[in-house]
Protein backbone atom coordinates (compact mmCIF):
# COMPACT_ATOMS: atom_id res chain seq x y z
CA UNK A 1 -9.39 52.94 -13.80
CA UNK A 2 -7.15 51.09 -11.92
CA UNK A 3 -3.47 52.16 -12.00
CA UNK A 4 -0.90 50.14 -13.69
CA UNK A 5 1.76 50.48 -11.14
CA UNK A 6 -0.53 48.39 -8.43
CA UNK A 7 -0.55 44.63 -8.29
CA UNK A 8 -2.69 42.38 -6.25
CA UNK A 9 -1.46 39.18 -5.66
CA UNK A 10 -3.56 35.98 -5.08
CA UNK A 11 -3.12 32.58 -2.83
CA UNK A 12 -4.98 29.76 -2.93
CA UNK A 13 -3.22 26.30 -1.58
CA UNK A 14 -3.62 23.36 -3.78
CA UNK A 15 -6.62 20.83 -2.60
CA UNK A 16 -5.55 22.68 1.01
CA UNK A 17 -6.87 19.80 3.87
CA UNK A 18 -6.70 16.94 1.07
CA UNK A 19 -2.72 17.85 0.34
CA UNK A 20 -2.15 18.35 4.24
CA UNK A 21 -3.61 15.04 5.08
CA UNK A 22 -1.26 13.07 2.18
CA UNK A 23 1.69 15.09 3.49
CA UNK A 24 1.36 13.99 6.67
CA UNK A 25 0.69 10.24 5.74
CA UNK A 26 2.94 9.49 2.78
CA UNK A 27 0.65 6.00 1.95
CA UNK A 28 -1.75 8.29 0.84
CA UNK A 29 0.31 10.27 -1.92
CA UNK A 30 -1.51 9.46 -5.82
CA UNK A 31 -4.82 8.28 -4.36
CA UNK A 32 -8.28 9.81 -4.15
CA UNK A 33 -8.21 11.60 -0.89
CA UNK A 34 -11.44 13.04 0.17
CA UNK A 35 -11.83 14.79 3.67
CA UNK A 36 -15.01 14.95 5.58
CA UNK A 37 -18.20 13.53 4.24
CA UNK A 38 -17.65 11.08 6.77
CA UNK A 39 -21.13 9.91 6.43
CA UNK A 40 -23.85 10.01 3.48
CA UNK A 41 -25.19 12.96 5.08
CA UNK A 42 -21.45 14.74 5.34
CA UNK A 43 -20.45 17.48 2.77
CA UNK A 44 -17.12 17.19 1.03
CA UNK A 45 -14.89 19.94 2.86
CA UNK A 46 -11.45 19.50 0.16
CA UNK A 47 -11.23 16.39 -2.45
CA UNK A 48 -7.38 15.80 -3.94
CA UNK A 49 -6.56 15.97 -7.11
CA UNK A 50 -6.98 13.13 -7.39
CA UNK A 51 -10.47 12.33 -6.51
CA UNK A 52 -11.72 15.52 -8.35
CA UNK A 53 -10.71 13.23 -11.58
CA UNK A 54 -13.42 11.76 -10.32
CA UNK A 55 -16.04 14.74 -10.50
CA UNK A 56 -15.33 14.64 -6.78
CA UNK A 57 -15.52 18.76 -5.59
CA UNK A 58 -15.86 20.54 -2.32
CA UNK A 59 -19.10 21.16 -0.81
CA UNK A 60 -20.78 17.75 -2.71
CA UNK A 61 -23.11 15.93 -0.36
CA UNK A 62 -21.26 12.60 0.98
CA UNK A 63 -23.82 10.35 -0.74
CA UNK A 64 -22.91 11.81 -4.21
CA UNK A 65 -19.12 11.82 -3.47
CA UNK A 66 -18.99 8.05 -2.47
CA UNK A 67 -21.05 7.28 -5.79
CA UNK A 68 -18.93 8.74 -8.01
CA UNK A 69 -15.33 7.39 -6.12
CA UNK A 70 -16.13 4.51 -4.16
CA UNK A 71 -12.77 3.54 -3.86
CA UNK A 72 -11.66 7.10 -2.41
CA UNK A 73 -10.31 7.83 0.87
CA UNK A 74 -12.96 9.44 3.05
CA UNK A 75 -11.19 10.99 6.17
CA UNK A 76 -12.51 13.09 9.29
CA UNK A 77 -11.64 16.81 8.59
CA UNK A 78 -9.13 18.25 11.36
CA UNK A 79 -9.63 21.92 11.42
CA UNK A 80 -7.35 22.40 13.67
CA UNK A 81 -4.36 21.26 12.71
CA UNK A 82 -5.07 22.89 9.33
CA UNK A 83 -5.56 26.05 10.91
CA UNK A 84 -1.89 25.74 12.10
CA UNK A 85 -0.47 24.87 8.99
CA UNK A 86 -2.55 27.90 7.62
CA UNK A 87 -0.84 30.69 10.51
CA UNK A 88 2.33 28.97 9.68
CA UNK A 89 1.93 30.03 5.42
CA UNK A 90 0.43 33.00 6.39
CA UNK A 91 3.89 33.95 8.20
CA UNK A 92 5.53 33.17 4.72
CA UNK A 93 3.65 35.58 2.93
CA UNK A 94 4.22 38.17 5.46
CA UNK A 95 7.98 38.20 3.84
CA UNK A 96 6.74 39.50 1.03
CA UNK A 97 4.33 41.99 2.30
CA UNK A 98 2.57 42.96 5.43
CA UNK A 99 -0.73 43.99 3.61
CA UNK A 100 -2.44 40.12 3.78
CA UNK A 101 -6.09 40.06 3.45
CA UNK A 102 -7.01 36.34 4.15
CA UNK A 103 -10.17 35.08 2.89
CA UNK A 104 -10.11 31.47 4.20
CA UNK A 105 -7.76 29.03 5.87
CA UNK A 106 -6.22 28.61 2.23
CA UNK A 107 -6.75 31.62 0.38
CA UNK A 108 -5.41 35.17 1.09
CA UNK A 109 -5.39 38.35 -1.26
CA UNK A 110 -1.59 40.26 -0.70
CA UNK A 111 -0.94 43.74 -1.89
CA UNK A 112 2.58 43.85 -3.56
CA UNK A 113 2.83 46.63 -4.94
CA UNK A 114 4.98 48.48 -2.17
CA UNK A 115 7.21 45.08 -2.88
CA UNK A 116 8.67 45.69 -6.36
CA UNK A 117 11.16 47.54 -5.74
CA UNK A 118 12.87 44.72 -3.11
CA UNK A 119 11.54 42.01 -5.70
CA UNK A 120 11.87 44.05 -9.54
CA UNK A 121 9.20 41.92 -10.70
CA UNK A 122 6.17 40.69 -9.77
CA UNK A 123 6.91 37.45 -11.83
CA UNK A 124 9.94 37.13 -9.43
CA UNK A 125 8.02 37.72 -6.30
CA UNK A 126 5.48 35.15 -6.97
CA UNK A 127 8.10 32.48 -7.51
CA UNK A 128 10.13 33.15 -4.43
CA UNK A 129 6.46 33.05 -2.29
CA UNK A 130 5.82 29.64 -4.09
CA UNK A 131 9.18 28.28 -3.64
CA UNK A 132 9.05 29.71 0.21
CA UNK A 133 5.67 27.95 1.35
CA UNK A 134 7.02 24.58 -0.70
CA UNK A 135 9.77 25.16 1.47
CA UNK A 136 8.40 25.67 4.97
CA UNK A 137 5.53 23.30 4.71
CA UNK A 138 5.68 20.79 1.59
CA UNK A 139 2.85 22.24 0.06
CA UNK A 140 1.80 23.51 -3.38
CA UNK A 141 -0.05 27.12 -3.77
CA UNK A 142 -0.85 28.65 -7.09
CA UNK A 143 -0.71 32.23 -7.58
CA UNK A 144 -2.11 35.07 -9.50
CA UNK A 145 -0.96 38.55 -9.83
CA UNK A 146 -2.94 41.11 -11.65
CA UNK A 147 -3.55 45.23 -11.18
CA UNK A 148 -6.97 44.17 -8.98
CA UNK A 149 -8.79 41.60 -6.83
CA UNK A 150 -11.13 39.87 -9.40
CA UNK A 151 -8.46 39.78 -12.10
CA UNK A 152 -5.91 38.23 -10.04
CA UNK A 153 -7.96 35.65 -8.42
CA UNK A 154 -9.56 34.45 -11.75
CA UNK A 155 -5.98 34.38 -12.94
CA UNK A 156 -4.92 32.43 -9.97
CA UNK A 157 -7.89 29.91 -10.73
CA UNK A 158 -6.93 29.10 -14.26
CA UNK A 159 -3.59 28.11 -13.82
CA UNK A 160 -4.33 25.56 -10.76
CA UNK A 161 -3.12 23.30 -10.23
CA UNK A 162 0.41 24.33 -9.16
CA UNK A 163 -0.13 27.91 -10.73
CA UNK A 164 1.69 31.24 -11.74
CA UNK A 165 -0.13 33.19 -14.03
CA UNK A 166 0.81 37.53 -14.64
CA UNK A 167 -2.02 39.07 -16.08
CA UNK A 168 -0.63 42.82 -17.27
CA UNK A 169 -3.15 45.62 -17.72
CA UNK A 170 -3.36 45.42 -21.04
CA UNK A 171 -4.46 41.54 -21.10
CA UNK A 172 -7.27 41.82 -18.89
CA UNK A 173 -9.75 42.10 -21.74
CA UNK A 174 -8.54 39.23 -23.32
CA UNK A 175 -8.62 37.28 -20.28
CA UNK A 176 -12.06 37.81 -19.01
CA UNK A 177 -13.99 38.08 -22.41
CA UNK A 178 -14.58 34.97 -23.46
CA UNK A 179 -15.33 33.74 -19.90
CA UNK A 180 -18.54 32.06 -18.92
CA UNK A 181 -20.90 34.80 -17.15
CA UNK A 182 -21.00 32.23 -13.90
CA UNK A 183 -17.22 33.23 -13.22
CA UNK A 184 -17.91 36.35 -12.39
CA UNK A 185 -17.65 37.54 -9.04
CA UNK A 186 -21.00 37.43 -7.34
CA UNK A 187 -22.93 35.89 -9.65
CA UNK A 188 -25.10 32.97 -8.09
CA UNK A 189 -27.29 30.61 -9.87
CA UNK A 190 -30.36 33.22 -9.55
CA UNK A 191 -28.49 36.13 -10.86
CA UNK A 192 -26.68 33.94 -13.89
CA UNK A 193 -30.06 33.29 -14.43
CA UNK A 194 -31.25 36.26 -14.78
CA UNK A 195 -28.34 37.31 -17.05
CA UNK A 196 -28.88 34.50 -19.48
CA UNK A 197 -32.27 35.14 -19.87
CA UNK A 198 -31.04 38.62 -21.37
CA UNK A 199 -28.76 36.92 -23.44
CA UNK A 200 -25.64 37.63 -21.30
CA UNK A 201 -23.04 34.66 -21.48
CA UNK A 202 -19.73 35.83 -21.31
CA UNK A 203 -17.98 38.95 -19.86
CA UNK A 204 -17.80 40.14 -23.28
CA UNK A 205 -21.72 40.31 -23.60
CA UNK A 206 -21.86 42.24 -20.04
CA UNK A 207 -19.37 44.32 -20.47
CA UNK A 208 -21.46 45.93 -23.88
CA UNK A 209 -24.92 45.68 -22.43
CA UNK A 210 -26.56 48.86 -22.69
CA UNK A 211 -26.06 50.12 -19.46
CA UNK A 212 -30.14 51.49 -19.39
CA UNK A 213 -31.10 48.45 -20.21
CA UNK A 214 -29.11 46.57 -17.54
CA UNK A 215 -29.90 49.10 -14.75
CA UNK A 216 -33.94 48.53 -15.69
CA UNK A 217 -33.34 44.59 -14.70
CA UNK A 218 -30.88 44.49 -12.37
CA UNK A 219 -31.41 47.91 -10.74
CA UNK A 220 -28.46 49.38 -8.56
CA UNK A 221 -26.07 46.34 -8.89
CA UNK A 222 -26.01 46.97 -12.87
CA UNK A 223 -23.04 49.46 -12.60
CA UNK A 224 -20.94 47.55 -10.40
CA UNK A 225 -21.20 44.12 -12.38
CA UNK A 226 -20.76 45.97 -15.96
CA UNK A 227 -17.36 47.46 -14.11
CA UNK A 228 -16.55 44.32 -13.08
CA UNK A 229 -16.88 42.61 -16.37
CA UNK A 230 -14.64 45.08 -17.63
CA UNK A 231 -11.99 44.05 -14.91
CA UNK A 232 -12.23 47.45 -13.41
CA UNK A 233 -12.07 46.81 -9.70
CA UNK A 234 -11.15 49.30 -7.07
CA UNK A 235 -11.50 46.99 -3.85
CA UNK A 236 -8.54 47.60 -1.70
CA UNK A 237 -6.85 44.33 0.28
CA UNK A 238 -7.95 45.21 3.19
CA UNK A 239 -5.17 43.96 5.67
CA UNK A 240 -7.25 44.22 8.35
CA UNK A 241 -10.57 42.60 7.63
CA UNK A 242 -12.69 42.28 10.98
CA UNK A 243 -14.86 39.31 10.75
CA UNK A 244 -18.54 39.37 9.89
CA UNK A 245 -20.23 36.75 11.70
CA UNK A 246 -19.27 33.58 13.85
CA UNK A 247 -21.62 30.36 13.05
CA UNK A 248 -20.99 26.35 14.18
CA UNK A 249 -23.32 23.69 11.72
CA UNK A 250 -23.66 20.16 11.43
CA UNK A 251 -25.92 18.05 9.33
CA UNK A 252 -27.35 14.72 11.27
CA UNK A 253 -26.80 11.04 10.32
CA UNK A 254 -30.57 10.71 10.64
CA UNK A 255 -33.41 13.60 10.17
CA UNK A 256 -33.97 14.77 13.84
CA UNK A 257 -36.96 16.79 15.34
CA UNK A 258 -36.57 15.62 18.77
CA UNK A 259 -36.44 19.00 20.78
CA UNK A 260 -33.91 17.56 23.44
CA UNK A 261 -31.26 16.38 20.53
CA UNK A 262 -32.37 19.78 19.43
CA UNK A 263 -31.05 21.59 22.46
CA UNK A 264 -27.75 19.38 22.73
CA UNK A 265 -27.34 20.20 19.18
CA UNK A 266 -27.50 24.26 19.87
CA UNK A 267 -25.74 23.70 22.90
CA UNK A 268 -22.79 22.52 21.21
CA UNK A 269 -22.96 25.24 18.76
CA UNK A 270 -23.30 28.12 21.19
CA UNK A 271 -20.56 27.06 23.06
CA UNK A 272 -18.10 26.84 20.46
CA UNK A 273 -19.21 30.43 18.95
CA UNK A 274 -18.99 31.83 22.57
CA UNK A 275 -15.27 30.46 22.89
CA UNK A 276 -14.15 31.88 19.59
CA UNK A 277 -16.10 35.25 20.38
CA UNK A 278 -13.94 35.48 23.26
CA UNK A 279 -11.25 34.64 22.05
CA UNK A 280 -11.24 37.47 19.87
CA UNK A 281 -12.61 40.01 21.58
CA UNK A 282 -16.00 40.27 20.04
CA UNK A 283 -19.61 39.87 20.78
CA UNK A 284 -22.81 40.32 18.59
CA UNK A 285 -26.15 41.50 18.54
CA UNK A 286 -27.71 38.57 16.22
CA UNK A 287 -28.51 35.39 16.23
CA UNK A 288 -29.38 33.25 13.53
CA UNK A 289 -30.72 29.80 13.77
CA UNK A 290 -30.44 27.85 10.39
CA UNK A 291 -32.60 24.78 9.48
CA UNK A 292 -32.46 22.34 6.54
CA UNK A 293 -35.58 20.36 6.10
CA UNK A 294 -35.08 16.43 5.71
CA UNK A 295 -37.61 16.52 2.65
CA UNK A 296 -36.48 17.13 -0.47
CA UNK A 297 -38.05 19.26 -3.37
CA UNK A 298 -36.60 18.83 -6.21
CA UNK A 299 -33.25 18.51 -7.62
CA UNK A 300 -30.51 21.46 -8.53
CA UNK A 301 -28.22 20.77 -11.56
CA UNK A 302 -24.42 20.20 -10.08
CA UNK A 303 -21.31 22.23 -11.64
CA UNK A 304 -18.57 20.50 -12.88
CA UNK A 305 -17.31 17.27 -14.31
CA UNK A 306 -19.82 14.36 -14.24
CA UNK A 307 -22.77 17.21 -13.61
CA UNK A 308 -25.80 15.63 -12.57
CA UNK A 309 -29.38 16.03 -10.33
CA UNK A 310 -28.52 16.49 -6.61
CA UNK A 311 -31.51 16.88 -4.25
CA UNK A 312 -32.29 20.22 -3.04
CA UNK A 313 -33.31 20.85 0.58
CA UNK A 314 -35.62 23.74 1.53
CA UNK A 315 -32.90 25.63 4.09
CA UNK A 316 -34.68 28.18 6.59
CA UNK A 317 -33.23 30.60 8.54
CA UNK A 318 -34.95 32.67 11.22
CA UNK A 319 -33.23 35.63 13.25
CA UNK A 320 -33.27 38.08 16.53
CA UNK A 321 -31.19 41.11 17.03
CA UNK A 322 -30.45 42.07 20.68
CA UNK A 323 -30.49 45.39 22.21
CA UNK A 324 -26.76 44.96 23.24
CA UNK A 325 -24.24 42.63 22.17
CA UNK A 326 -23.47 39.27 23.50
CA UNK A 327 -20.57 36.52 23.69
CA UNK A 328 -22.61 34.62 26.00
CA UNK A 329 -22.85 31.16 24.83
CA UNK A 330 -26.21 30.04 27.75
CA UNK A 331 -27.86 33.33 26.20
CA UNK A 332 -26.91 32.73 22.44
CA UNK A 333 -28.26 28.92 23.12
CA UNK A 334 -31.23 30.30 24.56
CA UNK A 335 -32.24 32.46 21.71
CA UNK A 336 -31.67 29.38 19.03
CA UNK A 337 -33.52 27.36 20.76
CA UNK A 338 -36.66 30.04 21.32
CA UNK A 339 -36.34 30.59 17.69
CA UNK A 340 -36.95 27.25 17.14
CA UNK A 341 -39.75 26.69 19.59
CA UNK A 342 -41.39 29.75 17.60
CA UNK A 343 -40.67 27.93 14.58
CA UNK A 344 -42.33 24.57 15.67
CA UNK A 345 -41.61 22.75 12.50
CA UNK A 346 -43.63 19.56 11.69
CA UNK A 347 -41.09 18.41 9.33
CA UNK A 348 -37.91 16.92 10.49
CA UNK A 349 -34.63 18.88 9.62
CA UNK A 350 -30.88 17.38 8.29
CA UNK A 351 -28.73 19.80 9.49
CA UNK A 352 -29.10 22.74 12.18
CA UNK A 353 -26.91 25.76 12.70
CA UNK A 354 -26.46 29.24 14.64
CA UNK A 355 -24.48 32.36 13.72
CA UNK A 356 -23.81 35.07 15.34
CA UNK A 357 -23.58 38.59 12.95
CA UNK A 358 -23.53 42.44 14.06
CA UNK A 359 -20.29 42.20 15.46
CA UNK A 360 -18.52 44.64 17.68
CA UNK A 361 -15.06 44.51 19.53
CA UNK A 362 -15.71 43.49 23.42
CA UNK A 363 -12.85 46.26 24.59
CA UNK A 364 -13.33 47.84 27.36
CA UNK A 365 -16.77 45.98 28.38
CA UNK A 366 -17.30 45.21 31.91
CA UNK A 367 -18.84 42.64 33.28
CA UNK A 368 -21.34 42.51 35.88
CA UNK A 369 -20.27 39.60 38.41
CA UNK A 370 -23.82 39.13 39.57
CA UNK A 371 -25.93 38.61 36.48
CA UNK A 372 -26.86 35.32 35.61
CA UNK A 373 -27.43 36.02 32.29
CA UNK A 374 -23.31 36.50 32.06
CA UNK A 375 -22.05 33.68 33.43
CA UNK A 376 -20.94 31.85 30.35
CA UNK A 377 -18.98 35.32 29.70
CA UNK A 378 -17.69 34.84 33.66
CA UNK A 379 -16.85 31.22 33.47
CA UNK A 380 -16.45 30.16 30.02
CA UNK A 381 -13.18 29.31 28.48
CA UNK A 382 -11.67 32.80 26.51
């Protein structure tokens, strides 16, 4: 059981890229802001508050988002000016503590626990961290604080937007109970599938499953989720997270099978993973070329306010792991595009990606100046 005396906190900005964008252009303060989905094809990287009034949500296909607030502001997203903004809060919360685990550009687990002595409280803590990032940057995070990871983040999520929410040891039952089985951490639309069918719906029901019973249909994962539901979660904040994988999509105005837009395409992409791999120090053994399919099969149901049919597209992915690991954007480009070759699709696709997984740091390596295969190592930007 997880001890009293520790306390996770969580971070996640307010409608992150939609609130940086009306910061920075003050016309745009009380209207439906929605960034990228530039086209129909586009996905919906951050909607305001808003345009989320609007059933408007992150990760929504363009065509869907436009529907449901036509009169929204659709604007290019600019990762790299949010990434700034992002170091720049992430330097507030290392006031508070130096144990940061960030998750995303807006979103970052802190252990405070070695911070209540200096801070008494964690109720106080969490509104001096809140007032602080207001301070240096304008902008609105909610918080949760809890004795563990899934706890505190759930916490954090009910009390957006603008959020402080303490969830004590003793409360944790009566905070995840009556909670819908979806809200659990790791539970996709499969698995809460699978869990309804047994007539799970709520922590409460998982949490007093018979644990045999469980195990027979879920097999190893049964322990972990029944913990879980209980809000007994060990995960430490791990401080100093090393990625898992490096990947560059996009998702064409127009269905494309044309193998020289193709190539450009995984060009692009390679390059862009090589750069970051470089740029911090790591290289990979496996490559991973992902492929949408223009067709559609079907519909999924969407979550959320104004639910409704979106279509679903078949999404392949196909994979080779290397004998040693790479950075090399000409060989990682080389591999996608062999995959896809292999592949030889008959069907047009919508979007096209590559990631690179298997990760090790690049310390150390040397480089041979004479082999071709390298050069994008040799030459390319670090």
């Amino acid at each position: 059981m997880t001890s009293p005396a520790r306390w996770v906190l969580h971070a996640d900005m307010d409608a992150f890229y939609a609130s940086i964008e009306q910061r920075d252009n003050p016309e745009l303060r009380g209207i439906p802001v929605i960034v990228g989905a530039g086209s129909a094809r586009g996905v919906v990287a951050a909607a305001s508050y808003e345009a989320r009034q609007f059933g408007v949500r992150s990760a929504m296909p363009g065509f869907r988002a436009r529907k449901l607030c036509p009169q929204g502001v659709f604007l290019p997203a600019n990762i790299q000016h949010y990434s700034a903004v992002s170091t720049q809060i992430h330097r507030v919360f290392e006031e508070f503590t130096p144990v940061i685990e960030p998750i995303a550009l807006d979103e970052a687990f802190l252990d405070i626990s070695g911070s209540m002595r200096l801070f008494k409280s964690p109720e106080i803590l969490a509104r001096q961290l809140k007032a602080r990032v207001k301070e240096e940057t304008e902008l609105v995070v909610s918080v949760g604080v809890a004795p563990n990871k899934l706890v505190a983040k759930i916490a954090c999520t009910m009390g957006k937007p603008d959020g402080l929410r303490i969830v004590q040891q003793a409360e944790i039952r009566a905070l995840l109970d009556p909670l819908p089985i979806r809200r659990l951490w790791g539970v996709g639309p499969v698995l809460e599938r699978t869990l309804l069918e047994l007539g799970i719906e709520r922590f409460s029901d998982l949490a007093q499953y018979n644990s045999n019973k469980l195990r027979a249909a879920l097999g190893d994962r049964a322990a972990e989720l029944q913990a879980l539901a209980r809000g007994e979660d060990d995960r430490e904040v791990e401080a100093a997270r090393a990625p898992k994988s490096y990947g560059e999509e996009n998702t064409f105005d127009r269905d494309v099978i044309e193998r020289d837009i193709v190539s450009a395409t995984l060009v692009s992409h390679a390059e862009a993973i090589g750069q970051r791999l470089r740029r911090d120090g790591y290289a990979g053994r496996t490559v991973t070329l992902k492929m949408k399919l223009g067709k559609a099969r079907g519909t999924r149901i969407a979550r959320g306010k104004n639910e409704g049919d979106e279509p679903r597209y078949p999404l392949l992915s196909r994979s080779k792991t290397l004998p040693e690991p790479t950075s090399d954007a000409h060989l990682i480009q080389s591999i996608a595009l062999n995959l896809w070759d292999k592949e030889a699709l008959q069907e047009p696709v919508r979007l096209l990606g590559i990631s690179v997984s298997n990760l090790s740091a690049r310390e150390g390596e040397q480089l041979d100046l004479f082999d071709d295969r390298r050069r994008g190592e040799r030459l390319g930007p670090a």
